[in-house]
PDB file of N, CA and C in Angstrom:
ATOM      1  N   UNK A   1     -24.508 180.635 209.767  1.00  0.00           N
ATOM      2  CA  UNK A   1     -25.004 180.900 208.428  1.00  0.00           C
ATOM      3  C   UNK A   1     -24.533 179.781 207.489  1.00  0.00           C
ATOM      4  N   UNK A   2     -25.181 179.415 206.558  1.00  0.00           N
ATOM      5  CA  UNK A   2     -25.090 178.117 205.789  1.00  0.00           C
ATOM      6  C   UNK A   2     -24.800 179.231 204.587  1.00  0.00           C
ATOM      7  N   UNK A   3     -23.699 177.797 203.796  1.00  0.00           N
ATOM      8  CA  UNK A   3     -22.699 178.477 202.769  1.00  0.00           C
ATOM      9  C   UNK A   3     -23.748 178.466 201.939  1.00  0.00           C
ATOM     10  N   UNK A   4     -23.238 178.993 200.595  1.00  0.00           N
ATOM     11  CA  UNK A   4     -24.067 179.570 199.138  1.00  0.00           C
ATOM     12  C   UNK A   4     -23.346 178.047 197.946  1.00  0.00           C
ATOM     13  N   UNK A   5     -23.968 177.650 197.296  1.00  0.00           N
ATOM     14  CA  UNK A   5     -23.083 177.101 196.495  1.00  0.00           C
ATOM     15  C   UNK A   5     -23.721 177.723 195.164  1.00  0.00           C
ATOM     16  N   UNK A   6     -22.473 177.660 194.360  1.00  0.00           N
ATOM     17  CA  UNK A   6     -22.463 178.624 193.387  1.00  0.00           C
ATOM     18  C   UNK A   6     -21.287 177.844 192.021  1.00  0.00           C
ATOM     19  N   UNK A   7     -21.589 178.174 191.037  1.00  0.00           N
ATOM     20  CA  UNK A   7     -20.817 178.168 189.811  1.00  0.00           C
ATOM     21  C   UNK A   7     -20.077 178.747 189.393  1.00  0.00           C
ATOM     22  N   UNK A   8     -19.105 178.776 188.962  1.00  0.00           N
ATOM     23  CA  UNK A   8     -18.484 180.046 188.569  1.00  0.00           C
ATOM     24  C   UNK A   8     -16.940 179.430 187.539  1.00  0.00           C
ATOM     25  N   UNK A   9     -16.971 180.029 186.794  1.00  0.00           N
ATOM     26  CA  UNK A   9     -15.721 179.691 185.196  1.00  0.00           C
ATOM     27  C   UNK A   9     -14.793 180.605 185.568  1.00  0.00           C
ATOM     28  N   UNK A  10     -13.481 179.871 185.529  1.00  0.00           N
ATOM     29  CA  UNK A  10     -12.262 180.478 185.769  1.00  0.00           C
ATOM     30  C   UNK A  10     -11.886 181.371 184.420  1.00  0.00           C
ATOM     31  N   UNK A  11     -11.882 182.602 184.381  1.00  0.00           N
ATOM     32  CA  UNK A  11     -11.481 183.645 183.240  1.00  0.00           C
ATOM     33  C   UNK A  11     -10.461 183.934 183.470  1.00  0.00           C
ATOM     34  N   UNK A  12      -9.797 184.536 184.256  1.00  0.00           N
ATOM     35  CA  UNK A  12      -8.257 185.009 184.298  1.00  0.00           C
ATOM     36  C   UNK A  12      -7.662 184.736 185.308  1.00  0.00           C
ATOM     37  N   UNK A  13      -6.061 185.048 185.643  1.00  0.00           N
ATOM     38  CA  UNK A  13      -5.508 184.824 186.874  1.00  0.00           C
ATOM     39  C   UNK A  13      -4.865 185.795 187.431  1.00  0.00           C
ATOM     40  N   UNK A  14      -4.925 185.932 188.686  1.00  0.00           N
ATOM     41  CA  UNK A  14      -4.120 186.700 189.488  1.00  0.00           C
ATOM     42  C   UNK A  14      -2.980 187.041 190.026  1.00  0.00           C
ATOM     43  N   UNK A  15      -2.008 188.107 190.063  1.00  0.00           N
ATOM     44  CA  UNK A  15      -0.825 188.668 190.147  1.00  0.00           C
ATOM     45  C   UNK A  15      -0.181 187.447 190.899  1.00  0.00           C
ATOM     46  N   UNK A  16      -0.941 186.534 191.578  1.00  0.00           N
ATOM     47  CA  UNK A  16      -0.298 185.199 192.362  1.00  0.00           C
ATOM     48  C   UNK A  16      -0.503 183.901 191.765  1.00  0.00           C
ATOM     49  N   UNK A  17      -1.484 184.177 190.447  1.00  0.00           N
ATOM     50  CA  UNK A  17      -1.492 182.542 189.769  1.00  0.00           C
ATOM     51  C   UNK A  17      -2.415 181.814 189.949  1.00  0.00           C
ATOM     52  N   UNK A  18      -3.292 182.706 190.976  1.00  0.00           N
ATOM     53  CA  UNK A  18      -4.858 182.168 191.542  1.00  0.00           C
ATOM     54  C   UNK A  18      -5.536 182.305 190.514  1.00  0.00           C
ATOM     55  N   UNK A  19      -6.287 181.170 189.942  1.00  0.00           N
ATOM     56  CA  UNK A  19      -7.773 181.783 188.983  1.00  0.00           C
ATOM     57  C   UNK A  19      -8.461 182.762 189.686  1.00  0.00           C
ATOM     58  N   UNK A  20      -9.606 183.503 188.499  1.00  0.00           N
ATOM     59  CA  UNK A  20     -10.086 184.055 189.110  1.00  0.00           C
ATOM     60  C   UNK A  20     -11.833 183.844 188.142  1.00  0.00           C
ATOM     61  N   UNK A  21     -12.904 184.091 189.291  1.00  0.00           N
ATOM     62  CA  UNK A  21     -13.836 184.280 188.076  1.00  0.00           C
ATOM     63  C   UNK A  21     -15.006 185.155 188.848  1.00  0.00           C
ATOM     64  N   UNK A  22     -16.123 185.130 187.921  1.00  0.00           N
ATOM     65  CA  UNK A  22     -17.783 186.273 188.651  1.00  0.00           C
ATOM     66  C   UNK A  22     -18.434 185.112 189.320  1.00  0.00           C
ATOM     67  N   UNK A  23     -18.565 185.484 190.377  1.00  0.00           N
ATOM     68  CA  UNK A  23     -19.925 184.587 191.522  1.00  0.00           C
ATOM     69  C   UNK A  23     -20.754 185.987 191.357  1.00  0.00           C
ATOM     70  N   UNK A  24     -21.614 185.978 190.060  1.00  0.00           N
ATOM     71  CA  UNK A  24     -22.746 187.267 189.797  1.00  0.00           C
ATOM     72  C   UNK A  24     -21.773 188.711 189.770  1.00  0.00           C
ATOM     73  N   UNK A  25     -21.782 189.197 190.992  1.00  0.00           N
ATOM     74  CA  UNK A  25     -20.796 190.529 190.499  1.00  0.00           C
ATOM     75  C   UNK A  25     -19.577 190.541 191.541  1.00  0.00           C
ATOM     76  N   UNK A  26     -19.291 189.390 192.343  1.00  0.00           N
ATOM     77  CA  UNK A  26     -18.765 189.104 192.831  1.00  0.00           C
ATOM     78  C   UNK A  26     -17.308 188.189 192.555  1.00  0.00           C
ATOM     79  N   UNK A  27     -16.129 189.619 192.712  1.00  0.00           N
ATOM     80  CA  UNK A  27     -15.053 188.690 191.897  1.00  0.00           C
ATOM     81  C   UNK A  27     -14.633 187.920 193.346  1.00  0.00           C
ATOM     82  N   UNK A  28     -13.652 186.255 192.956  1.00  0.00           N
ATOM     83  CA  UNK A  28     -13.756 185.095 193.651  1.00  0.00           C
ATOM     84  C   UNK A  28     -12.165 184.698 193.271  1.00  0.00           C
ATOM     85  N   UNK A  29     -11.433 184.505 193.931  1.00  0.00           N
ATOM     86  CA  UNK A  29      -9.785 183.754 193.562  1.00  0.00           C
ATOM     87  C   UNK A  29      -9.941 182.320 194.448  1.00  0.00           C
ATOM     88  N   UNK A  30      -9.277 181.510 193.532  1.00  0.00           N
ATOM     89  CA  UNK A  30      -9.241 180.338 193.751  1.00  0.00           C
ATOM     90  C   UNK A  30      -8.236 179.925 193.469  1.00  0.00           C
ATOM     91  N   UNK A  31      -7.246 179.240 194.286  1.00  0.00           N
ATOM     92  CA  UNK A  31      -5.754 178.526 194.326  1.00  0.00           C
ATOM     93  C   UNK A  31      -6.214 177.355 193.304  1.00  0.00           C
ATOM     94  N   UNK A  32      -5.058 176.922 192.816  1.00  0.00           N
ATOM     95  CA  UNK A  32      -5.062 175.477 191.773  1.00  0.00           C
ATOM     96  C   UNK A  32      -6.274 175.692 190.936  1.00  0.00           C
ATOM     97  N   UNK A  33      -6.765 176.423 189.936  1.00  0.00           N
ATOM     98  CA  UNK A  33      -7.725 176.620 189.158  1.00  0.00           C
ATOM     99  C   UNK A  33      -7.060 176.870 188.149  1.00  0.00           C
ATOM    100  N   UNK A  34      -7.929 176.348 186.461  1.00  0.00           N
ATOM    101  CA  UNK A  34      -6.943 176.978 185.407  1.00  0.00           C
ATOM    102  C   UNK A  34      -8.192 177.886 184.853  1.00  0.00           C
ATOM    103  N   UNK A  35      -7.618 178.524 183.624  1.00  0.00           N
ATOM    104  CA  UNK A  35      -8.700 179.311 183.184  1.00  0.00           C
ATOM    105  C   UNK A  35      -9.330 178.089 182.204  1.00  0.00           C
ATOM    106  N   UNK A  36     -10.840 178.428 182.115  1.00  0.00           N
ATOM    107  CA  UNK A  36     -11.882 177.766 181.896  1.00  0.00           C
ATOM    108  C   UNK A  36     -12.197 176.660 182.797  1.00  0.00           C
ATOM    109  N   UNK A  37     -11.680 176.052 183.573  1.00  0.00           N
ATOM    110  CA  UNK A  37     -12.156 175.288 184.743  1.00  0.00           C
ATOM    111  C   UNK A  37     -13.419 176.203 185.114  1.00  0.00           C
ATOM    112  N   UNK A  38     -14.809 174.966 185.095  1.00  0.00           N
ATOM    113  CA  UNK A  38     -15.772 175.389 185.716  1.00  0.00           C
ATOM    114  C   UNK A  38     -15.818 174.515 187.199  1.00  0.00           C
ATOM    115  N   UNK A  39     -16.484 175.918 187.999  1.00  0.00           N
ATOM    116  CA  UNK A  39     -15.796 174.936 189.476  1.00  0.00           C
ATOM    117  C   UNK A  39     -17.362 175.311 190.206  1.00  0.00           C
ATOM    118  N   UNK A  40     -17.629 174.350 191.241  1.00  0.00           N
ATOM    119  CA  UNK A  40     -18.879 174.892 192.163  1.00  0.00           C
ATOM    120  C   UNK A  40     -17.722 174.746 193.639  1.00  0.00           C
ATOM    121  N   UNK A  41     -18.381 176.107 193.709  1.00  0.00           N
ATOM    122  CA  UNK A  41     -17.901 176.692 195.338  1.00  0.00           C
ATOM    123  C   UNK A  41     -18.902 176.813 196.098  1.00  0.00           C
ATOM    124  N   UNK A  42     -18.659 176.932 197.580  1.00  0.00           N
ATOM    125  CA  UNK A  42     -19.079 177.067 198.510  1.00  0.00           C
ATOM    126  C   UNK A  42     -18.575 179.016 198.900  1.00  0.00           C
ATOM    127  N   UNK A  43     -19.541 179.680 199.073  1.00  0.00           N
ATOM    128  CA  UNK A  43     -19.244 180.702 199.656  1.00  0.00           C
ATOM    129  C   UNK A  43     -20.019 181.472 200.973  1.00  0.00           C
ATOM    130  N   UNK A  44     -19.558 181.597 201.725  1.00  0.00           N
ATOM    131  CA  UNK A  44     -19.651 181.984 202.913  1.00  0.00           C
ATOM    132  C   UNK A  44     -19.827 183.369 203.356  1.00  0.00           C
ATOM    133  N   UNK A  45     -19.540 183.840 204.623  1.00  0.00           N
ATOM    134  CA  UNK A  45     -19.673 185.510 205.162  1.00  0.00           C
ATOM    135  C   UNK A  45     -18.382 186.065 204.383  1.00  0.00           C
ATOM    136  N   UNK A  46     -18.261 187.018 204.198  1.00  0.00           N
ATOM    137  CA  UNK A  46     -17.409 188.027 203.531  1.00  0.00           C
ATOM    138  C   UNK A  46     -16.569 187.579 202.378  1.00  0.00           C
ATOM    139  N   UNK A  47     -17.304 186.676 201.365  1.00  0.00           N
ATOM    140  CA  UNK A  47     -17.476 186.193 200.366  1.00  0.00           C
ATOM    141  C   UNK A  47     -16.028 185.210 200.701  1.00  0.00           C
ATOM    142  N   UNK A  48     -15.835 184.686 201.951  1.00  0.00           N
ATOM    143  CA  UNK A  48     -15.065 183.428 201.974  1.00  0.00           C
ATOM    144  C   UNK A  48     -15.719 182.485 201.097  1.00  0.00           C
ATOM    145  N   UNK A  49     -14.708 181.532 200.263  1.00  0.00           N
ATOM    146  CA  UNK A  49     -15.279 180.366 199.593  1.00  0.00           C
ATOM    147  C   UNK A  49     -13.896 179.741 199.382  1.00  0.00           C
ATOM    148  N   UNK A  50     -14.723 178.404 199.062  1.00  0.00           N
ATOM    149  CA  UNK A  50     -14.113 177.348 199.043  1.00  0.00           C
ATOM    150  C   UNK A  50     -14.352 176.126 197.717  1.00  0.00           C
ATOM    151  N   UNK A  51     -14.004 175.806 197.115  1.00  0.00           N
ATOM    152  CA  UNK A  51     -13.405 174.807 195.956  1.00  0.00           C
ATOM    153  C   UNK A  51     -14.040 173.217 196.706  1.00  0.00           C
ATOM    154  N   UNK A  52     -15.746 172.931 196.124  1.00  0.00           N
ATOM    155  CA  UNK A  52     -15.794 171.735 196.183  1.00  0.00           C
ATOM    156  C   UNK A  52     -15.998 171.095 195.727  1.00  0.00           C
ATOM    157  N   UNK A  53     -16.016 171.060 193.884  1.00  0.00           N
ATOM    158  CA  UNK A  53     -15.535 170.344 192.904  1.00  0.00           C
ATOM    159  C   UNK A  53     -15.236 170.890 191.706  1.00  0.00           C
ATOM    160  N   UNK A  54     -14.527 170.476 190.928  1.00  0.00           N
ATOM    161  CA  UNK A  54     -14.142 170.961 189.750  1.00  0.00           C
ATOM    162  C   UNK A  54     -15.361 170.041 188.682  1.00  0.00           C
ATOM    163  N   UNK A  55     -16.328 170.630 188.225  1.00  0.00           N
ATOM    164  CA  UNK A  55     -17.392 170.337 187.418  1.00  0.00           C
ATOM    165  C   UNK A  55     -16.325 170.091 185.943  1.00  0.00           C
ATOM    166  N   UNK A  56     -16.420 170.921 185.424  1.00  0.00           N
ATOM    167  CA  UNK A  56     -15.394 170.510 183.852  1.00  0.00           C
ATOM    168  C   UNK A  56     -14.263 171.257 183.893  1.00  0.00           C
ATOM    169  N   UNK A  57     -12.934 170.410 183.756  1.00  0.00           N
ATOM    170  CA  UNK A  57     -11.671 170.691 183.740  1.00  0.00           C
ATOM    171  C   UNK A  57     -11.788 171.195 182.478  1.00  0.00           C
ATOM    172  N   UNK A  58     -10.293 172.507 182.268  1.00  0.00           N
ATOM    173  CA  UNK A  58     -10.115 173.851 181.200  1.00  0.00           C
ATOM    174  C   UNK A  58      -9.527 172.567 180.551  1.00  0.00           C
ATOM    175  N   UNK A  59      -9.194 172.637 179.121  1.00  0.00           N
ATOM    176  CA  UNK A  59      -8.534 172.104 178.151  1.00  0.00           C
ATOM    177  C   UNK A  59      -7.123 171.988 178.567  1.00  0.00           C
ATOM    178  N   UNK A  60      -6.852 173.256 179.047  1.00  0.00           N
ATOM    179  CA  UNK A  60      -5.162 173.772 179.395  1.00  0.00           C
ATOM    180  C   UNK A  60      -4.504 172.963 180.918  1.00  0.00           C
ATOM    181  N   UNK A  61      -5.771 172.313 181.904  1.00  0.00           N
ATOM    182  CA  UNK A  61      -5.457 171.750 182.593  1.00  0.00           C
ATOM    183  C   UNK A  61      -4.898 170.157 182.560  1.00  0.00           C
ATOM    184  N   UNK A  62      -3.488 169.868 183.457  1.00  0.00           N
ATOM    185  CA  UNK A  62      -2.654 169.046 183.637  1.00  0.00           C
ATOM    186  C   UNK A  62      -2.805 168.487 184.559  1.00  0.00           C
ATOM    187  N   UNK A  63      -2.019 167.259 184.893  1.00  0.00           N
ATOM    188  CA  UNK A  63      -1.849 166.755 186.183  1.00  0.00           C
ATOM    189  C   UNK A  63      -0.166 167.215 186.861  1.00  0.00           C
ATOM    190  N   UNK A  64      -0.112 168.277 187.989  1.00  0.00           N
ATOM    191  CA  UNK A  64       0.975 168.398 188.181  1.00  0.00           C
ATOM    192  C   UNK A  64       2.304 167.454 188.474  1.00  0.00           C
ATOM    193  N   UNK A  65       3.311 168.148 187.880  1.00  0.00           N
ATOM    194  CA  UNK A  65       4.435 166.965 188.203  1.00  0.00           C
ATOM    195  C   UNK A  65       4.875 167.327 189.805  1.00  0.00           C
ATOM    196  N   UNK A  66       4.647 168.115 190.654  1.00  0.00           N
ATOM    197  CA  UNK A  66       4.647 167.666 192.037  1.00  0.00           C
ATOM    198  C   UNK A  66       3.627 167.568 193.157  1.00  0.00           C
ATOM    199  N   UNK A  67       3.487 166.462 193.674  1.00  0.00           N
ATOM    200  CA  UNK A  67       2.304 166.138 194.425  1.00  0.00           C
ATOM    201  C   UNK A  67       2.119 167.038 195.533  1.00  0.00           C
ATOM    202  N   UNK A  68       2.884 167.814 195.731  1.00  0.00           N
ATOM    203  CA  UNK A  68       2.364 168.981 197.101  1.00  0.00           C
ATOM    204  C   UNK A  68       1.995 170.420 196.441  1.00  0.00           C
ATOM    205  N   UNK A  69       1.558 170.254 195.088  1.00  0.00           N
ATOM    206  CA  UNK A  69       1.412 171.588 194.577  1.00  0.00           C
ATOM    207  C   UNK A  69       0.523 172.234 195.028  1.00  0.00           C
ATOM    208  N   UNK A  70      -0.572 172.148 195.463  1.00  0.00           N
ATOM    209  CA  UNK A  70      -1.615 173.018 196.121  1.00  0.00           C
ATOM    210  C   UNK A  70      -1.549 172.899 197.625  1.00  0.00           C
ATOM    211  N   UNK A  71      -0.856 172.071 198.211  1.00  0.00           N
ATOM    212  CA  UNK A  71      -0.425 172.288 199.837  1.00  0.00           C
ATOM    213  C   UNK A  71       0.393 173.549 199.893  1.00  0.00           C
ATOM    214  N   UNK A  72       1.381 173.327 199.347  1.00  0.00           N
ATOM    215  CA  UNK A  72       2.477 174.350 199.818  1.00  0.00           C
ATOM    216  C   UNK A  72       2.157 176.036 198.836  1.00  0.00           C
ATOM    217  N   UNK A  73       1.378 175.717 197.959  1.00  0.00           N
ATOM    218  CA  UNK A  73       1.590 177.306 196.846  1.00  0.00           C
ATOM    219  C   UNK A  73       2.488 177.691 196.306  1.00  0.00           C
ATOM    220  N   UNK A  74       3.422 176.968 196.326  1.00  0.00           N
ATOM    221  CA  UNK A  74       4.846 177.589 195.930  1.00  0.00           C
ATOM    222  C   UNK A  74       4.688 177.914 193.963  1.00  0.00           C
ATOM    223  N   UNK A  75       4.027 176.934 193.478  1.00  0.00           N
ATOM    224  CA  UNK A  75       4.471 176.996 192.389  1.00  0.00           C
ATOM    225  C   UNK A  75       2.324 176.782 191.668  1.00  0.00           C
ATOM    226  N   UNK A  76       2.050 178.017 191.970  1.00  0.00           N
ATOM    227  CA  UNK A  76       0.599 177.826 191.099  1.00  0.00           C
ATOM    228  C   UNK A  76      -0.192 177.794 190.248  1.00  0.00           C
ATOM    229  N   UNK A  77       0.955 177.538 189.043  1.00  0.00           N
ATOM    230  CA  UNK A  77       0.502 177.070 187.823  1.00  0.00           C
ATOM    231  C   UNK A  77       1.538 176.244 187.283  1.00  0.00           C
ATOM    232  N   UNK A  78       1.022 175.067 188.200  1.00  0.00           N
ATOM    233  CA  UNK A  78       1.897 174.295 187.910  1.00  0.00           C
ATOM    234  C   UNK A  78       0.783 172.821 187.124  1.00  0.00           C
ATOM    235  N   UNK A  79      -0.493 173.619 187.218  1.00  0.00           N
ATOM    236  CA  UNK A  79      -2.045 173.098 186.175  1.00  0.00           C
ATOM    237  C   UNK A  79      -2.027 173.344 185.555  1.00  0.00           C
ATOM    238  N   UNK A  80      -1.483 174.261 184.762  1.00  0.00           N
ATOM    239  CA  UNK A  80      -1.215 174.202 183.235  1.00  0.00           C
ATOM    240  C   UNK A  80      -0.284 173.496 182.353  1.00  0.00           C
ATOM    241  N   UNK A  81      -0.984 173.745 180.719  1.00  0.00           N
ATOM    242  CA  UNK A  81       0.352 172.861 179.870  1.00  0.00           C
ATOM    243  C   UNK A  81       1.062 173.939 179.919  1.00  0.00           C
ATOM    244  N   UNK A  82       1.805 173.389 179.239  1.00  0.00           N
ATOM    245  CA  UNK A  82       3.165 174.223 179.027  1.00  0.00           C
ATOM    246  C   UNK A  82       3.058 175.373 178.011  1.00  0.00           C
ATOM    247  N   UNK A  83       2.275 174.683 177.151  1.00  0.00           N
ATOM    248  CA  UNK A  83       1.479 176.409 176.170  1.00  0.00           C
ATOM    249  C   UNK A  83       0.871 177.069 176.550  1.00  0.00           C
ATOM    250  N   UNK A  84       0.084 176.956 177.682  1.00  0.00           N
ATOM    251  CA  UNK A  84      -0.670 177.834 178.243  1.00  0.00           C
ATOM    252  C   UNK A  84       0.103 178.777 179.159  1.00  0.00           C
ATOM    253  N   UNK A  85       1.260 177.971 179.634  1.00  0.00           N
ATOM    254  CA  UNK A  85       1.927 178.483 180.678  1.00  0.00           C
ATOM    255  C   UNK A  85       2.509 179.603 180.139  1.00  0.00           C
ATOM    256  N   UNK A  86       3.238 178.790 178.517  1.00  0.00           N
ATOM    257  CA  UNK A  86       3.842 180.231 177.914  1.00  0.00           C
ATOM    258  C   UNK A  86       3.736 181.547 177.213  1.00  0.00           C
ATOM    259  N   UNK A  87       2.243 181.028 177.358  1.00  0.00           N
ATOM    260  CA  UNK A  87       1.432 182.638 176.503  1.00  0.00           C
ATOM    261  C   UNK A  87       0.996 182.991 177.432  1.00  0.00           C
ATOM    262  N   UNK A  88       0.840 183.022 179.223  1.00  0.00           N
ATOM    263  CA  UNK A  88       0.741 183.934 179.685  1.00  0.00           C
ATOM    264  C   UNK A  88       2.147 184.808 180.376  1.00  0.00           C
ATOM    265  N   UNK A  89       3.431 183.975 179.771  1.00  0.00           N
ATOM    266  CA  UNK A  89       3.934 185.529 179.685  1.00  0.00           C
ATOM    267  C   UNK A  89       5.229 186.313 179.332  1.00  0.00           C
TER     268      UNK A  89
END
C-alpha cells in the first residue's frame, strides 16, 4: 500500500513533548515538532506516519543546542525558545 501524504499544523504537545496535530479527524504525534510547525507527512496502514518535511517552521522553533536531539529523545523540546519552553509549564 502506498503512503498518503498529507499536511497537518502542529497545535499541541504530548505528555512526552511530541507535537501533535489533525490529519482530517485523525490525531498524529510527531517527535521534534514545535507547535505551529506546518509539516507534510507521509502516512501509512494504522495511521503510521512519518515527517518528510517541515513546510513552515513555528516562530517558537530553534536550532537545538545538542546535535543528537531527535536520535536519542531524551530531551524533546529541546525546539523550542526558551519562552515557549516556559509557558508550557
Amino acid at each position: 500500500m502506498e503512503k498518503k501524504r498529507s499536511k497537518v499544523q502542529i497545535t499541541r504537545y504530548s505528555r512526552k513533548g511530541h507535537g501533535i496535530g489533525l490529519d482530517g479527524t485523525s490525531k498524529v504525534e510527531i517527535p521534534g515538532t514545535v507547535i505551529g510547525d506546518l509539516l507534510e507527512l507521509a502516512v501509512g496502514k494504522r495511521r503510521k506516519t512519518s515527517l518528510l518535511k517541515i513546510l513552515e517552521s513555528s516562530s517558537e522553533r530553534i536550532e537545538p543546542r545538542c546535535s543528537h536531539a531527535l536520535e536519542c529523545g531524551g530531551c524533546c523540546l529541546l525546539y523550542t525558545s526558551d519562552a515557549a519552553d516556559d509557558s508550557l509549564r
